[in-house]
Protein backbone atom coordinates (compact mmCIF):
# COMPACT_ATOMS: atom_id res chain seq x y z
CA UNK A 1 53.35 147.89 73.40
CA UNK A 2 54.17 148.10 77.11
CA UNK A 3 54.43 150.91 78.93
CA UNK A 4 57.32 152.77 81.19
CA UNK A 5 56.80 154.96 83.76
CA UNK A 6 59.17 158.08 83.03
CA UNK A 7 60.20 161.06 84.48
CA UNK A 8 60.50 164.57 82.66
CA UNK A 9 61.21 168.34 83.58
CA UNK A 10 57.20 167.98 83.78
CA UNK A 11 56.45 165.39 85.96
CA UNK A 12 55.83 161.75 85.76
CA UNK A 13 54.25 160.02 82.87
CA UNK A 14 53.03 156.53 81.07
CA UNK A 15 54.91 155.89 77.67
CA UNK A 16 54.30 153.16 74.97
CA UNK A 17 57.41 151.39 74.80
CA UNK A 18 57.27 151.05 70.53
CA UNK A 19 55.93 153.93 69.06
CA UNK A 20 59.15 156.94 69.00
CA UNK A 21 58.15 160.67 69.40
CA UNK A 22 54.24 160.03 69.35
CA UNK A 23 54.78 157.86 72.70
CA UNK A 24 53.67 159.72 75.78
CA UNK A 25 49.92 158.21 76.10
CA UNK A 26 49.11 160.36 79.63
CA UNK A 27 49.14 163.53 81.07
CA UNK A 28 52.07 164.10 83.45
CA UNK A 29 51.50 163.42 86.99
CA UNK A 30 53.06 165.41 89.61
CA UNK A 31 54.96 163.02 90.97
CA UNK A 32 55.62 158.63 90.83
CA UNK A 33 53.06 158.49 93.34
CA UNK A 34 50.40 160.15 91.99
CA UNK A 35 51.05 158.04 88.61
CA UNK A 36 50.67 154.83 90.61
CA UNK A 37 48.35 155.29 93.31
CA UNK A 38 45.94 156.12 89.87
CA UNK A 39 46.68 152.53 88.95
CA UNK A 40 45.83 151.54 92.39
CA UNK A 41 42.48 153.02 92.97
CA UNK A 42 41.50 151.33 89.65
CA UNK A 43 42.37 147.80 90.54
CA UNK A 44 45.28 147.50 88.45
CA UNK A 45 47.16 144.23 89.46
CA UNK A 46 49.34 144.66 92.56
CA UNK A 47 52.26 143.05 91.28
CA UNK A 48 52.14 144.90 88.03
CA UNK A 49 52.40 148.06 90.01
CA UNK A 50 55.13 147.05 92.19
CA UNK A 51 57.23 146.24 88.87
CA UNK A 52 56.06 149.73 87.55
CA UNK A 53 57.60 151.01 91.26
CA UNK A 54 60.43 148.99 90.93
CA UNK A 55 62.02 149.28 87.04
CA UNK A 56 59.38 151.65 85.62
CA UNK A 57 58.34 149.43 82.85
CA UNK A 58 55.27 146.87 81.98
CA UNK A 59 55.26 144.34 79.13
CA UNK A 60 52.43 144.87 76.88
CA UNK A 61 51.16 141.36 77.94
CA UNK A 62 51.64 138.78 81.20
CA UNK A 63 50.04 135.31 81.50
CA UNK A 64 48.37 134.33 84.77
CA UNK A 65 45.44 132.19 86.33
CA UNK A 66 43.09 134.39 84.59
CA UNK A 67 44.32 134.15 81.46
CA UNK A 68 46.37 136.56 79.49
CA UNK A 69 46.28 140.47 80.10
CA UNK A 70 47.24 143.06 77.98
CA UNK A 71 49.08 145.08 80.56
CA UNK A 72 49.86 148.35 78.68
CA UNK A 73 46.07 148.23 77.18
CA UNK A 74 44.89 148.87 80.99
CA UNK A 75 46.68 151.31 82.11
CA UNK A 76 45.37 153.21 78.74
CA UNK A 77 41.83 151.95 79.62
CA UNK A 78 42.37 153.45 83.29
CA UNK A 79 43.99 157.03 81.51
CA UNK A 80 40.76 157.02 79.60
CA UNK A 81 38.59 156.21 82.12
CA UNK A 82 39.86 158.90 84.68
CA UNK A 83 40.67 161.81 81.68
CA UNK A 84 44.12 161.45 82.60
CA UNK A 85 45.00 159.99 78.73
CA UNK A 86 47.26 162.26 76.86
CA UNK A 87 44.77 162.84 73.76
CA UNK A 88 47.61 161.92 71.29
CA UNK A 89 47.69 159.96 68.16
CA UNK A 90 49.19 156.90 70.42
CA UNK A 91 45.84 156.58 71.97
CA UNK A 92 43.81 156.20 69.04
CA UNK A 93 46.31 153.68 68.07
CA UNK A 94 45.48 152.21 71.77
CA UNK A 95 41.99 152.43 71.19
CA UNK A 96 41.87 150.39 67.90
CA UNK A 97 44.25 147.85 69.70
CA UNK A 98 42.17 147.55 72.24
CA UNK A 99 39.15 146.77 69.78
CA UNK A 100 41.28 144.36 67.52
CA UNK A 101 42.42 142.43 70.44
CA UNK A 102 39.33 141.93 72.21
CA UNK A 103 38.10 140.91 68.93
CA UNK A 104 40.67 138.44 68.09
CA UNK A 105 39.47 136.39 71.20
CA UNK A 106 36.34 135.22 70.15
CA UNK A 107 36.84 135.32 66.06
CA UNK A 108 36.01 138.51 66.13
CA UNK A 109 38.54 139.37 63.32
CA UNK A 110 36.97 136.66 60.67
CA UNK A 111 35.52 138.66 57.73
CA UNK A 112 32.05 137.56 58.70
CA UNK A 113 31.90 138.30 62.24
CA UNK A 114 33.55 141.36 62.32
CA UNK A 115 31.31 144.94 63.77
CA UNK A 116 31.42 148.03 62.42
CA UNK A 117 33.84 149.19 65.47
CA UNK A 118 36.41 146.42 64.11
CA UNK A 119 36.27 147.45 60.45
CA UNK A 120 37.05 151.12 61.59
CA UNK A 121 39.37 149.96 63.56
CA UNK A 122 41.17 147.86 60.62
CA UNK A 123 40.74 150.38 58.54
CA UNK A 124 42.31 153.03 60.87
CA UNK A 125 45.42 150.71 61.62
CA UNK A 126 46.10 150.35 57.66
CA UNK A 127 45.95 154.00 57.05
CA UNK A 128 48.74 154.62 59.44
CA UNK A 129 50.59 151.72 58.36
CA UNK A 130 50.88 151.15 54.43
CA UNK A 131 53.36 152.70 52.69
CA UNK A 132 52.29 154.89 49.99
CA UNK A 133 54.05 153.79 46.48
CA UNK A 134 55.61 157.00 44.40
């Protein structure tokens, strides 16, 4: 689940790096710039941008002194935040990552301590996962 920064006949745009044809998880920007300087102005992490600027491309996580950060789940927080996210499936599928990981710090996944948001969110991942038997 990172994300690459790619270039189209339309413009610029963020891409999930696992998911095929339902990939594109932001509007297209008009040009490289515009993509990053979003990032920017919402205190993505300098050195994440610079490898965006550099190869186009973010793992979906890095360690640092902070901890670990899910470095494709920000950027989609940021597209979300601004109204720049592309309003495809993928970002649903962000969404209930974003849920099942923040959950999965703090036990958050264990049967008893799991919210309503986390069940959906569960629930929603299986749907588009199982394979249906004929």
């Amino acid at each position: 689940m990172g994300r690459d920064l790619c270039e189209s006949t339309r413009g610029w745009c963020f891409r999930e790096t696992v998911s095929g044809n339902q990939s594109r998880v932001s509007k297209f920007f008009r040009t490289k710039d515009d993509a990053l300087n979003l990032l920017r102005e919402n205190d993505y992490p300098t050195q994440l941008i610079d490898m965006l600027e550099e190869i186009e491309h973010v793992p979906s996580m890095v360690m640092g002194p902070y901890g670990m950060m899910a470095c494709g789940l920000e950027i989609d927080r940021i597209l979300k935040a601004t109204g720049k996210n592309s309003q495809l499936r993928s970002q649903r599928i962000s969404d209930a990552m974003t849920t099942l990981f923040a959950a999965s710090l703090d036990d958050g996944l264990e049967s008893d301590n799991q919210t309503d948001e986390v069940k959906e969110a569960i629930t929603y991942m299986k749907s588009i996962t199982s394979i249906e038997e004929e």
